[in-house]
C-alpha atoms as a PDB file:
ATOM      1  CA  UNK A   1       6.871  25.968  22.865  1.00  0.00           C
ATOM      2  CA  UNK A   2       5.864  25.194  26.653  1.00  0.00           C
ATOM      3  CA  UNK A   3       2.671  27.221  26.738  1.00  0.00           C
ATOM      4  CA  UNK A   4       1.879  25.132  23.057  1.00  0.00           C
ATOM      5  CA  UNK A   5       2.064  21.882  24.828  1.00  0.00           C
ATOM      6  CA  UNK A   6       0.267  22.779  27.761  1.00  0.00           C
ATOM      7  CA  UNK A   7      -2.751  24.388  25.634  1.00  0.00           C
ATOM      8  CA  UNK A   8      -2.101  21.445  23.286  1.00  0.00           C
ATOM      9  CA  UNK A   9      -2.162  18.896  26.891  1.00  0.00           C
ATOM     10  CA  UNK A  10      -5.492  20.978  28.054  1.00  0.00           C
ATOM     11  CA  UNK A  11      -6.981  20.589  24.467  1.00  0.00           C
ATOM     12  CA  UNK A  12      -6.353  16.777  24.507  1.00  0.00           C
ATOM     13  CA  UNK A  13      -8.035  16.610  27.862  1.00  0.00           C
ATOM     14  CA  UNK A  14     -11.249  18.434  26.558  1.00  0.00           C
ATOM     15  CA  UNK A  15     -10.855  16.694  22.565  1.00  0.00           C
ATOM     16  CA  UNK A  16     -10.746  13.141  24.056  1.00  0.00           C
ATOM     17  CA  UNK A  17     -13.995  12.362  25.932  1.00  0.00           C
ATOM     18  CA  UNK A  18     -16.235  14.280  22.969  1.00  0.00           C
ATOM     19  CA  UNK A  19     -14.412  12.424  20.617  1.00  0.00           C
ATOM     20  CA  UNK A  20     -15.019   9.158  22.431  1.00  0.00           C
ATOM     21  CA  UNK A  21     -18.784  10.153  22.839  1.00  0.00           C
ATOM     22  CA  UNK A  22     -19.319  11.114  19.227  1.00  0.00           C
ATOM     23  CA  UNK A  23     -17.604   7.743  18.088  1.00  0.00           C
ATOM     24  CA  UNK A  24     -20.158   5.785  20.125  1.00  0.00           C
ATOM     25  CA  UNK A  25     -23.012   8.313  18.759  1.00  0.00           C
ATOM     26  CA  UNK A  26     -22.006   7.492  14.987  1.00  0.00           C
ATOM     27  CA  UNK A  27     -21.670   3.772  15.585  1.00  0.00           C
ATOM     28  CA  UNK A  28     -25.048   3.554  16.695  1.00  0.00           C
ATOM     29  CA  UNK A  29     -26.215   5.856  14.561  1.00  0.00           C
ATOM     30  CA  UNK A  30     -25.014   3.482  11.227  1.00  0.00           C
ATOM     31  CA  UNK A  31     -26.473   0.753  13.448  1.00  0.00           C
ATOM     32  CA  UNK A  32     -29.403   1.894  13.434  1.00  0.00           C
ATOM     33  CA  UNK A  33     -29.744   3.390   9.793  1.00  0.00           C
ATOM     34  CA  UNK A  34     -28.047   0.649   8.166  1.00  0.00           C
ATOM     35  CA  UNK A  35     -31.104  -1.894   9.957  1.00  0.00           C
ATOM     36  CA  UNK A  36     -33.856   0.441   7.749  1.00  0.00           C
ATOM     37  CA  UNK A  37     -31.537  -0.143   4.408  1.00  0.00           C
ATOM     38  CA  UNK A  38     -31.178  -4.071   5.823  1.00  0.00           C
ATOM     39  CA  UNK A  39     -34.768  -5.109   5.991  1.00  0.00           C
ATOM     40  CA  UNK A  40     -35.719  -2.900   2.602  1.00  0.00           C
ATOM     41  CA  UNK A  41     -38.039  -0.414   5.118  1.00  0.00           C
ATOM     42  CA  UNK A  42     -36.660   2.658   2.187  1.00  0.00           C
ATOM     43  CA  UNK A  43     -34.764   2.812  -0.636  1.00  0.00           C
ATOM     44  CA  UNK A  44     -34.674   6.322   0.251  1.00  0.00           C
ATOM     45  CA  UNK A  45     -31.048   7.125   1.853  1.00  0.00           C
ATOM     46  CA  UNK A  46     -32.359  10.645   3.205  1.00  0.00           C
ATOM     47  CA  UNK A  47     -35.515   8.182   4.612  1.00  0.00           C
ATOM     48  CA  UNK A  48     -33.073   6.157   6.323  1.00  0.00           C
ATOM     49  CA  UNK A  49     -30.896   8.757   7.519  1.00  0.00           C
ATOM     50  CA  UNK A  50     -33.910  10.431   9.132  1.00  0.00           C
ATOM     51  CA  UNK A  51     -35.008   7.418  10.595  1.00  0.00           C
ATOM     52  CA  UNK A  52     -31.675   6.355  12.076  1.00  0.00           C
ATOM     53  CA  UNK A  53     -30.874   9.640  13.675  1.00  0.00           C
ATOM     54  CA  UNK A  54     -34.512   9.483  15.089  1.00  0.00           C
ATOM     55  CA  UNK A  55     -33.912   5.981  16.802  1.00  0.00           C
ATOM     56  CA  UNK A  56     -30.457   7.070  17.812  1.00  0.00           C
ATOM     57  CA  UNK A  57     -31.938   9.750  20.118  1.00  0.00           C
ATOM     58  CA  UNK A  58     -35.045   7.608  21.142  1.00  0.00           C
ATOM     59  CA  UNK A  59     -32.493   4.915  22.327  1.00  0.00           C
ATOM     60  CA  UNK A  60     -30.193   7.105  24.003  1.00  0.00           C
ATOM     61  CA  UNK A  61     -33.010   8.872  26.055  1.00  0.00           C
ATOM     62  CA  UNK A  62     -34.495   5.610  26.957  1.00  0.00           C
ATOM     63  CA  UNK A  63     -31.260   4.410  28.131  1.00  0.00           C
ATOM     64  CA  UNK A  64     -31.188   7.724  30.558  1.00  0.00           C
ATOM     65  CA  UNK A  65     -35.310   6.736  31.205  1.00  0.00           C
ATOM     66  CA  UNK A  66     -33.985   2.682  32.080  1.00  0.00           C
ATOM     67  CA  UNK A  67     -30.556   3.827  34.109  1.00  0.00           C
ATOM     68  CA  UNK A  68     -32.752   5.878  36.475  1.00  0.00           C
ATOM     69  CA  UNK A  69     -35.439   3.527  37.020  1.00  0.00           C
ATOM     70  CA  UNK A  70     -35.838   1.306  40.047  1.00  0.00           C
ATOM     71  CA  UNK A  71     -35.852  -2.077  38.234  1.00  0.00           C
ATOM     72  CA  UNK A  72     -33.105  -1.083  35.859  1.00  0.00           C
ATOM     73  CA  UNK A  73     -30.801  -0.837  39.693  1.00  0.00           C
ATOM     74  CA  UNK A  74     -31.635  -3.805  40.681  1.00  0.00           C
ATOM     75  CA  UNK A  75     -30.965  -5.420  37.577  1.00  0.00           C
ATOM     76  CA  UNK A  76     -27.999  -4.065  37.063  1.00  0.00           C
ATOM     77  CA  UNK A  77     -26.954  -4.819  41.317  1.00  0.00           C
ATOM     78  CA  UNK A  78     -27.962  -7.894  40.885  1.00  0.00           C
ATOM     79  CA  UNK A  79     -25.023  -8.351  37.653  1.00  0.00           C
ATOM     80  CA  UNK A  80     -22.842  -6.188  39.698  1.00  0.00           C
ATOM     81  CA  UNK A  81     -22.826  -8.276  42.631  1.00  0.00           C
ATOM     82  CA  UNK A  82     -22.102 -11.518  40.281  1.00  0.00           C
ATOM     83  CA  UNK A  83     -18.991 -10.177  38.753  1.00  0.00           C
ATOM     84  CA  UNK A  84     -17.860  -8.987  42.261  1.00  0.00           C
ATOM     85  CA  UNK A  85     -18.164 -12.724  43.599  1.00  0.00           C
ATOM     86  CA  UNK A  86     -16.491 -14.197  40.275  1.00  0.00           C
ATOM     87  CA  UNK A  87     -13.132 -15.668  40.767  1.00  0.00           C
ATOM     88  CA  UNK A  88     -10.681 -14.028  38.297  1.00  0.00           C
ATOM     89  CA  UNK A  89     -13.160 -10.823  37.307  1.00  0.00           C
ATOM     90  CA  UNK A  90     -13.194  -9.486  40.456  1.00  0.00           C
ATOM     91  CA  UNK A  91     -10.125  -8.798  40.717  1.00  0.00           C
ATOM     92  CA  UNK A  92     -10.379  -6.634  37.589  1.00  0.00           C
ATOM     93  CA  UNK A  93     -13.945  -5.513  38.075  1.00  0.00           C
ATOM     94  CA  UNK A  94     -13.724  -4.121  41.689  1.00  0.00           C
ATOM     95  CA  UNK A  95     -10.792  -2.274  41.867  1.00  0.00           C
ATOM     96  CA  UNK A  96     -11.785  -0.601  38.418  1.00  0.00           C
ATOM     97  CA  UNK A  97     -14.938   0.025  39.624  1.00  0.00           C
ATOM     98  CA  UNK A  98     -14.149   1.495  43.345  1.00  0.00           C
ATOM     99  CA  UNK A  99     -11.408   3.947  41.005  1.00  0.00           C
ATOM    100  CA  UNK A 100     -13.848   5.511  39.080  1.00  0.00           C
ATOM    101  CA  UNK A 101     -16.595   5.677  41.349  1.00  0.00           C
ATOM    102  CA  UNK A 102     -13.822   7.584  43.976  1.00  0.00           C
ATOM    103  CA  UNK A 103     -14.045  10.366  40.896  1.00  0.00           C
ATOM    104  CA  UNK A 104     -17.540  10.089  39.649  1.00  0.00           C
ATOM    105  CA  UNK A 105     -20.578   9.606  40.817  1.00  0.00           C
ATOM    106  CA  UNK A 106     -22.641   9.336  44.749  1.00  0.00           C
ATOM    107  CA  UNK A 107     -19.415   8.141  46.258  1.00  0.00           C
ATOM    108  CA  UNK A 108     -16.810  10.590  44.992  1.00  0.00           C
ATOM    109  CA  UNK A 109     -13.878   9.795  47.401  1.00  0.00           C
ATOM    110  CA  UNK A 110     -11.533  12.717  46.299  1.00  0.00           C
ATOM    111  CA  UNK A 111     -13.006  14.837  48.303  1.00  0.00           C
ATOM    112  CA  UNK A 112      -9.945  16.507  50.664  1.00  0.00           C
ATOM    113  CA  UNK A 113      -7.182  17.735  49.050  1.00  0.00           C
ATOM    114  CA  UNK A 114      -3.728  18.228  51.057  1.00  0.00           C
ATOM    115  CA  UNK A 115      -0.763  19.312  50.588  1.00  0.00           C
ATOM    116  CA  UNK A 116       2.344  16.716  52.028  1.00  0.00           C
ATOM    117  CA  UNK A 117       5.378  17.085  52.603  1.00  0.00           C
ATOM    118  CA  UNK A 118       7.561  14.139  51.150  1.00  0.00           C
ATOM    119  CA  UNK A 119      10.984  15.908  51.578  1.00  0.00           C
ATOM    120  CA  UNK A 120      11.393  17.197  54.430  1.00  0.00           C
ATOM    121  CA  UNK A 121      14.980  18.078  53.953  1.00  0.00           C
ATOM    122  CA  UNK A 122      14.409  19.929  50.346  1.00  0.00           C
ATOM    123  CA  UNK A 123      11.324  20.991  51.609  1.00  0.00           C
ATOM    124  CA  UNK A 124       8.831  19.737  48.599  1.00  0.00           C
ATOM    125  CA  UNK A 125       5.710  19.154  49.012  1.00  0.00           C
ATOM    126  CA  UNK A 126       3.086  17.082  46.548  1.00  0.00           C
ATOM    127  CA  UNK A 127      -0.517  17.570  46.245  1.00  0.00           C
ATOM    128  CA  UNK A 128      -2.779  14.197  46.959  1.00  0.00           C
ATOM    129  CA  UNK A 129      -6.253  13.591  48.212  1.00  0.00           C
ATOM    130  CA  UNK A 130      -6.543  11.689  51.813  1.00  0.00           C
ATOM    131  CA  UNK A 131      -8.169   8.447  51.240  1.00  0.00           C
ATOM    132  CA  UNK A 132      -8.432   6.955  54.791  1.00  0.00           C
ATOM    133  CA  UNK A 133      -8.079   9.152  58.057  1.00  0.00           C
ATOM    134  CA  UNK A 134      -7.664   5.980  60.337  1.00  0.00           C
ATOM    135  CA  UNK A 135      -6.008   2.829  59.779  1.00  0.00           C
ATOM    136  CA  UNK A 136      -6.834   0.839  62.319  1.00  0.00           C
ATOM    137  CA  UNK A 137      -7.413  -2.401  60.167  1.00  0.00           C
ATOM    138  CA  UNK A 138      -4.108  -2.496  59.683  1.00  0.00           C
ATOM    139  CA  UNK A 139      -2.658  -1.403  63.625  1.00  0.00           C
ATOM    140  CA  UNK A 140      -0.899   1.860  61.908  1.00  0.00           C
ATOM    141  CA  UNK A 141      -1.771   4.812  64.230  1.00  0.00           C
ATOM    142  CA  UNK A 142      -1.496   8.348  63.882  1.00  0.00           C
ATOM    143  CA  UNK A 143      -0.929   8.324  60.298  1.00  0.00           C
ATOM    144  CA  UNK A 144      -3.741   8.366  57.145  1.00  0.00           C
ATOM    145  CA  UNK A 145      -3.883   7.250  53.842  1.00  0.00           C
ATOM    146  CA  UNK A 146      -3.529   9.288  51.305  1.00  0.00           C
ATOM    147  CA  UNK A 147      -4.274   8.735  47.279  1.00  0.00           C
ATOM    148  CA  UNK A 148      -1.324  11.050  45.289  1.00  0.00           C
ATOM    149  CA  UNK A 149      -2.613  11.646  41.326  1.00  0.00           C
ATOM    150  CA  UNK A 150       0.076  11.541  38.884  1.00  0.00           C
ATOM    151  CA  UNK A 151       0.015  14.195  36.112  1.00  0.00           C
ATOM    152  CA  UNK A 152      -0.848  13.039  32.247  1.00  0.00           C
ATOM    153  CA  UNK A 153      -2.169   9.888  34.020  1.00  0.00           C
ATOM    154  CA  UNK A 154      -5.134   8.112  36.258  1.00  0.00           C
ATOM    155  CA  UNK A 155      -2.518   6.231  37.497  1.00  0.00           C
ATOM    156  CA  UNK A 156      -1.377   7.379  41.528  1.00  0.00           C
ATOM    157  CA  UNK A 157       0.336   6.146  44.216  1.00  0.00           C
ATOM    158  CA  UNK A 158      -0.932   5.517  48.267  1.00  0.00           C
ATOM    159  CA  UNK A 159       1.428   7.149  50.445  1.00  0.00           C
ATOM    160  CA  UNK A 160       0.910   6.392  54.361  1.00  0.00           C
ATOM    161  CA  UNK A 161       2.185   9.392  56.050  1.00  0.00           C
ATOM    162  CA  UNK A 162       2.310  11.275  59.424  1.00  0.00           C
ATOM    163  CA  UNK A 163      -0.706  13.409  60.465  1.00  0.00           C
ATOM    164  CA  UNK A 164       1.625  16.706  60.981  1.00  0.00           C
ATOM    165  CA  UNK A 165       2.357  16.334  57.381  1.00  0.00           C
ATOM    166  CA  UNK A 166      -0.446  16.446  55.504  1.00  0.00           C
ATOM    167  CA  UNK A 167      -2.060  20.438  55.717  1.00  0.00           C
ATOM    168  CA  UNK A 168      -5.581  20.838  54.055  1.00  0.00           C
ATOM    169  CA  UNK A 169      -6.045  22.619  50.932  1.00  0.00           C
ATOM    170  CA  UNK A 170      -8.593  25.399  51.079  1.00  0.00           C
ATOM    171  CA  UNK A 171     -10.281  24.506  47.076  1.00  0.00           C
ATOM    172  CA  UNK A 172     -12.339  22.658  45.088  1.00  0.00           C
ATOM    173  CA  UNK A 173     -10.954  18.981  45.056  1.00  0.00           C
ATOM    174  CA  UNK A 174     -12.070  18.883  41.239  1.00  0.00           C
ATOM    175  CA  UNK A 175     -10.204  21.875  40.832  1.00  0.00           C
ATOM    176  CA  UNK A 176      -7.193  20.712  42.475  1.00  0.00           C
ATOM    177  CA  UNK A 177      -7.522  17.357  40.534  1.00  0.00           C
ATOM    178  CA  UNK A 178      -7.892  19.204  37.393  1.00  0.00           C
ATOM    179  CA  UNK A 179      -4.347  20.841  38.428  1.00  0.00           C
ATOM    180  CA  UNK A 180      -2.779  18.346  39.421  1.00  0.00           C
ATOM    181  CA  UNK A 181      -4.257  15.940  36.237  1.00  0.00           C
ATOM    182  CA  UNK A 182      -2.776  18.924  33.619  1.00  0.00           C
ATOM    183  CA  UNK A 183       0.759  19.081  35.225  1.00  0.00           C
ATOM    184  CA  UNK A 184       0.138  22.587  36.799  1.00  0.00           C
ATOM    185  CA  UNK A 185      -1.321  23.800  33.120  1.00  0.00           C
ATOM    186  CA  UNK A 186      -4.870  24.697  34.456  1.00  0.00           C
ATOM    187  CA  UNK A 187      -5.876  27.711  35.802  1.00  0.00           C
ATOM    188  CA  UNK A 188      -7.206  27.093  39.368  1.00  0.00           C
ATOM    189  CA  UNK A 189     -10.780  29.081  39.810  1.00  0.00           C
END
């Protein structure tokens, strides 16, 4: 029964995000074919079909074409920047933002994984990812910042702890994320 609910966990984990992605796929898909139908273009449902699928893929390439172009960046910086600056969204946007760009993307901030030791006296250790080697901003010495994942979650929690606890771990961080992410369930390359 464990090993079903860990290949059950690991299946959710692959299942979700294709699922998600061929939702958004369809939806634009009977966007797109249901505008041919609209405007009388073709009776023909096979015409329409054809048609919709075709504009699908055109749009989705030409939003890959627009997201890497110069203009597009500043465009979307210049948006960026206003929701940063508004009152309440900020607050939302930001830290949302700064979370998933520590995972994904030119900024991936996950990028050391450790192993600390929270108790000392049972001797367990959890696995985390060191967020901030100094913290001088905030007069703490000889201590860093680091980011612990919780398992079957996004969610985490900061721990500030002493430099002679944290040791490095000698893998992938997306490995080690995937690990710790699964509960222990994934294999480790």
């Amino acid at each position: 029964m464990k090993k079903f609910i860990g290949y059950f966990i690991q299946g959710l984990l692959l299942f979700i995000p294709i699922i998600i992605t061929g939702i958004i796929l369809l939806k634009l898909f009977e966007f797109f074919a249901s505008l041919f139908s609209f405007f009388g273009f073709s009776n023909n449902t096979l015409v329409n079909t054809a048609l919709g699928l075709t504009l699908t893929l055109l749009f989705v390439a030409f939003l890959g074409v627009l997201a890497s172009s110069f203009v597009f960046k500043e465009v979307f910086n210049y948006f960026e920047e206003k929701l940063e600056h508004a009152p309440f969204i900020r607050h939302i946007y930001s830290p949302i933002k700064d979370f998933t760009s520590a995972f994904v993307g030119n900024k991936k901030r996950f990028n050391q994984p450790v192993l600390v030791l929270t108790n000392p006296q049972a001797n367990i250790s959890e696995i985390g990812f060191i967020t901030r080697e100094e913290l001088n901003d905030f007069a703490i010495k000889d201590r860093l910042a680091v980011y612990m994942p919780l398992s079957y979650s996004l969610s985490g929690k900061l721990l500030i702890v002493p430099r002679e606890n944290v040791k490095p771990i000698n893998a992938e961080a997306s490995e080690v994320m995937k690990f710790v992410v699964s509960g222990g369930l994934t294999d480790v390359d």
